[in-house]
Protein backbone atom coordinates (compact mmCIF):
# COMPACT_ATOMS: atom_id res chain seq x y z
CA UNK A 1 0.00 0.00 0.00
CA UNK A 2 1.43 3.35 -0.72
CA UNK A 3 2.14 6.04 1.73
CA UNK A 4 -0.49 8.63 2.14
CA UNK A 5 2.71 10.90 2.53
CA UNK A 6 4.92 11.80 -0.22
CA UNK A 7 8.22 11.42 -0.21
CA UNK A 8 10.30 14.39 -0.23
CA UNK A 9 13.01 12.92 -1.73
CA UNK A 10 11.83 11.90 -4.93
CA UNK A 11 11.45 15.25 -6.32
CA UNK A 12 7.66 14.43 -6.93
CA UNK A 13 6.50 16.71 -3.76
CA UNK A 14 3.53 18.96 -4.76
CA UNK A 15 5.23 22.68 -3.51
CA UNK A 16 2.45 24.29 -3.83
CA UNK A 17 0.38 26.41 -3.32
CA UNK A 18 3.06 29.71 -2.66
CA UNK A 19 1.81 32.67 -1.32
CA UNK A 20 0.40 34.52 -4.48
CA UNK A 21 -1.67 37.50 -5.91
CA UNK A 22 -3.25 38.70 -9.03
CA UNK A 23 -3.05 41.91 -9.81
CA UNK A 24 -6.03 43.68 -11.73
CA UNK A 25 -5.79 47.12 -11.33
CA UNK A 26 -3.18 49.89 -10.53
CA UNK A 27 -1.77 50.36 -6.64
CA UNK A 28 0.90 48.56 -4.62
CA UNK A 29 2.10 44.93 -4.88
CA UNK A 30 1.99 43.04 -1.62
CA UNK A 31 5.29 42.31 0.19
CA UNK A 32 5.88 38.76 1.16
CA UNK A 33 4.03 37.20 -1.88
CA UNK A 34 6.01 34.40 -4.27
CA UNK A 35 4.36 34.80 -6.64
CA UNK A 36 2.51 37.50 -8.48
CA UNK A 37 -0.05 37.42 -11.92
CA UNK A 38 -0.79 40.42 -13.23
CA UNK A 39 -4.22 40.42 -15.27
CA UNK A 40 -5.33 43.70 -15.78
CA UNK A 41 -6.55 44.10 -19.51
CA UNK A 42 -4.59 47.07 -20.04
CA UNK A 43 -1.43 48.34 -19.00
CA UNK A 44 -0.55 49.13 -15.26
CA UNK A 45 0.73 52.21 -14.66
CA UNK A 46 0.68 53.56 -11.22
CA UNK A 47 1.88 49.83 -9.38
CA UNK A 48 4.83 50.32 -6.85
CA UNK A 49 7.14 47.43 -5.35
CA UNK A 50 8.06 48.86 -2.07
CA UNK A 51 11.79 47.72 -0.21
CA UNK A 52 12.01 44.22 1.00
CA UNK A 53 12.16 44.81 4.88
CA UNK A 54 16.18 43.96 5.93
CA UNK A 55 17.18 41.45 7.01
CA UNK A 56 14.01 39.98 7.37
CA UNK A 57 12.63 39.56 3.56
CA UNK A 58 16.51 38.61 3.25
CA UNK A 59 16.40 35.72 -0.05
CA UNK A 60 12.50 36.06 -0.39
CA UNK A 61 12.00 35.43 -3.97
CA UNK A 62 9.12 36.78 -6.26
CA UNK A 63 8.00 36.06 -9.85
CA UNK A 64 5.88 38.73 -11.54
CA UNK A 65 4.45 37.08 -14.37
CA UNK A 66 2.25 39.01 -16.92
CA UNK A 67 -1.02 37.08 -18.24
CA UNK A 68 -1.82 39.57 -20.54
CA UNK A 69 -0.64 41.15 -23.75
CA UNK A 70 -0.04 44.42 -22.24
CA UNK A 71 2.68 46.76 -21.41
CA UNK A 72 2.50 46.77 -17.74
CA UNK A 73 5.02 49.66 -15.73
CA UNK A 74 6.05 48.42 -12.46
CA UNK A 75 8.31 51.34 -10.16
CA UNK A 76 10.29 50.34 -7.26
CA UNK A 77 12.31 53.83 -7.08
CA UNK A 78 16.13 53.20 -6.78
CA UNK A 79 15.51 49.34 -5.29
CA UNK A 80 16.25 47.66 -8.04
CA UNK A 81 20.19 46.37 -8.46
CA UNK A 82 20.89 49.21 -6.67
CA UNK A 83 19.57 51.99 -8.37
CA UNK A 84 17.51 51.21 -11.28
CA UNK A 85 13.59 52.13 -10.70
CA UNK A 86 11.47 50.44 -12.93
CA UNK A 87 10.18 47.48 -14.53
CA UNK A 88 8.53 47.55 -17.98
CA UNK A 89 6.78 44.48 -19.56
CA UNK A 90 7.04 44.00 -22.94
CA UNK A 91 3.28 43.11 -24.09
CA UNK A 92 3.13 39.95 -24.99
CA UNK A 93 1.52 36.98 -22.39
CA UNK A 94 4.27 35.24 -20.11
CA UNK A 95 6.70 38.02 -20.23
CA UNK A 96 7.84 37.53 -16.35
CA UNK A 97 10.65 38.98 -14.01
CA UNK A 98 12.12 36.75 -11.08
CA UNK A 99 13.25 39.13 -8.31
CA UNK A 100 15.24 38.31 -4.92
CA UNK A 101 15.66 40.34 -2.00
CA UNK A 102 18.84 41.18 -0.29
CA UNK A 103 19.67 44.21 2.15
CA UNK A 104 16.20 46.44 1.59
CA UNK A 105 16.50 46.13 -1.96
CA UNK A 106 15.82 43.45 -5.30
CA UNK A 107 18.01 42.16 -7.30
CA UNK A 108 17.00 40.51 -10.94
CA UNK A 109 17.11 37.08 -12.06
CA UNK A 110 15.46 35.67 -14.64
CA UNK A 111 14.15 37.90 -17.07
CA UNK A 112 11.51 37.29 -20.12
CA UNK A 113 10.57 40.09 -22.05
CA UNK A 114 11.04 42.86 -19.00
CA UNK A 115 12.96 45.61 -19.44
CA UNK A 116 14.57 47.47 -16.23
CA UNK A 117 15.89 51.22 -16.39
């Protein structure tokens, strides 16, 4: 009989779900999330990412992943590798940023059709 409880060594452990948000209209993301969809219709203008707290948001990680074909603007004023302040999606579906947190500010990872100045 198998074990009601996977094993978390074979790689085949469900992980989610992660904390997570969708995002359908302008205003500020919420700290702490993994994991964030943005679905507005149109392009997001006015959406801030404030300062990971430090130490404690210290190597949280967050994906912003677009799920529409728009050209969402996402400002996080001098927080991003060090000074840079915004984020701009190119608009195409699945165009995604992977940011990690380190000393009150982000720092990029992966990046899919994002653009950061």
């Amino acid at each position: 009989m198998a074990s009601p409880t996977p094993n978390r060594n074979d790689g085949g452990v469900n992980m989610s779900p992660v904390a997570y948000e969708r995002i359908a209209a302008n205003g500020a993301l919420t700290l702490g999330k993994n994991l964030i969809f943005l679905t507005k219709a149109t392009a997001l203008g006015t959406t801030t990412l404030a300062a990971p707290t430090n130490p404690d948001m210290d190597g949280q990680v967050v994906t912003i992943v677009s799920q529409t074909a728009a050209a969402h603007v996402i400002t996080a004023t001098n927080l991003i590798n060090g000074d840079d302040d915004t984020m701009t999606f190119g608009a195409a579906i699945g165009n995604c940023i992977t940011l990690y947190a380190d000393g009150g500010e982000w720092f990029s990872g992966m990046l899919v059709g994002v653009t950061i100045t």
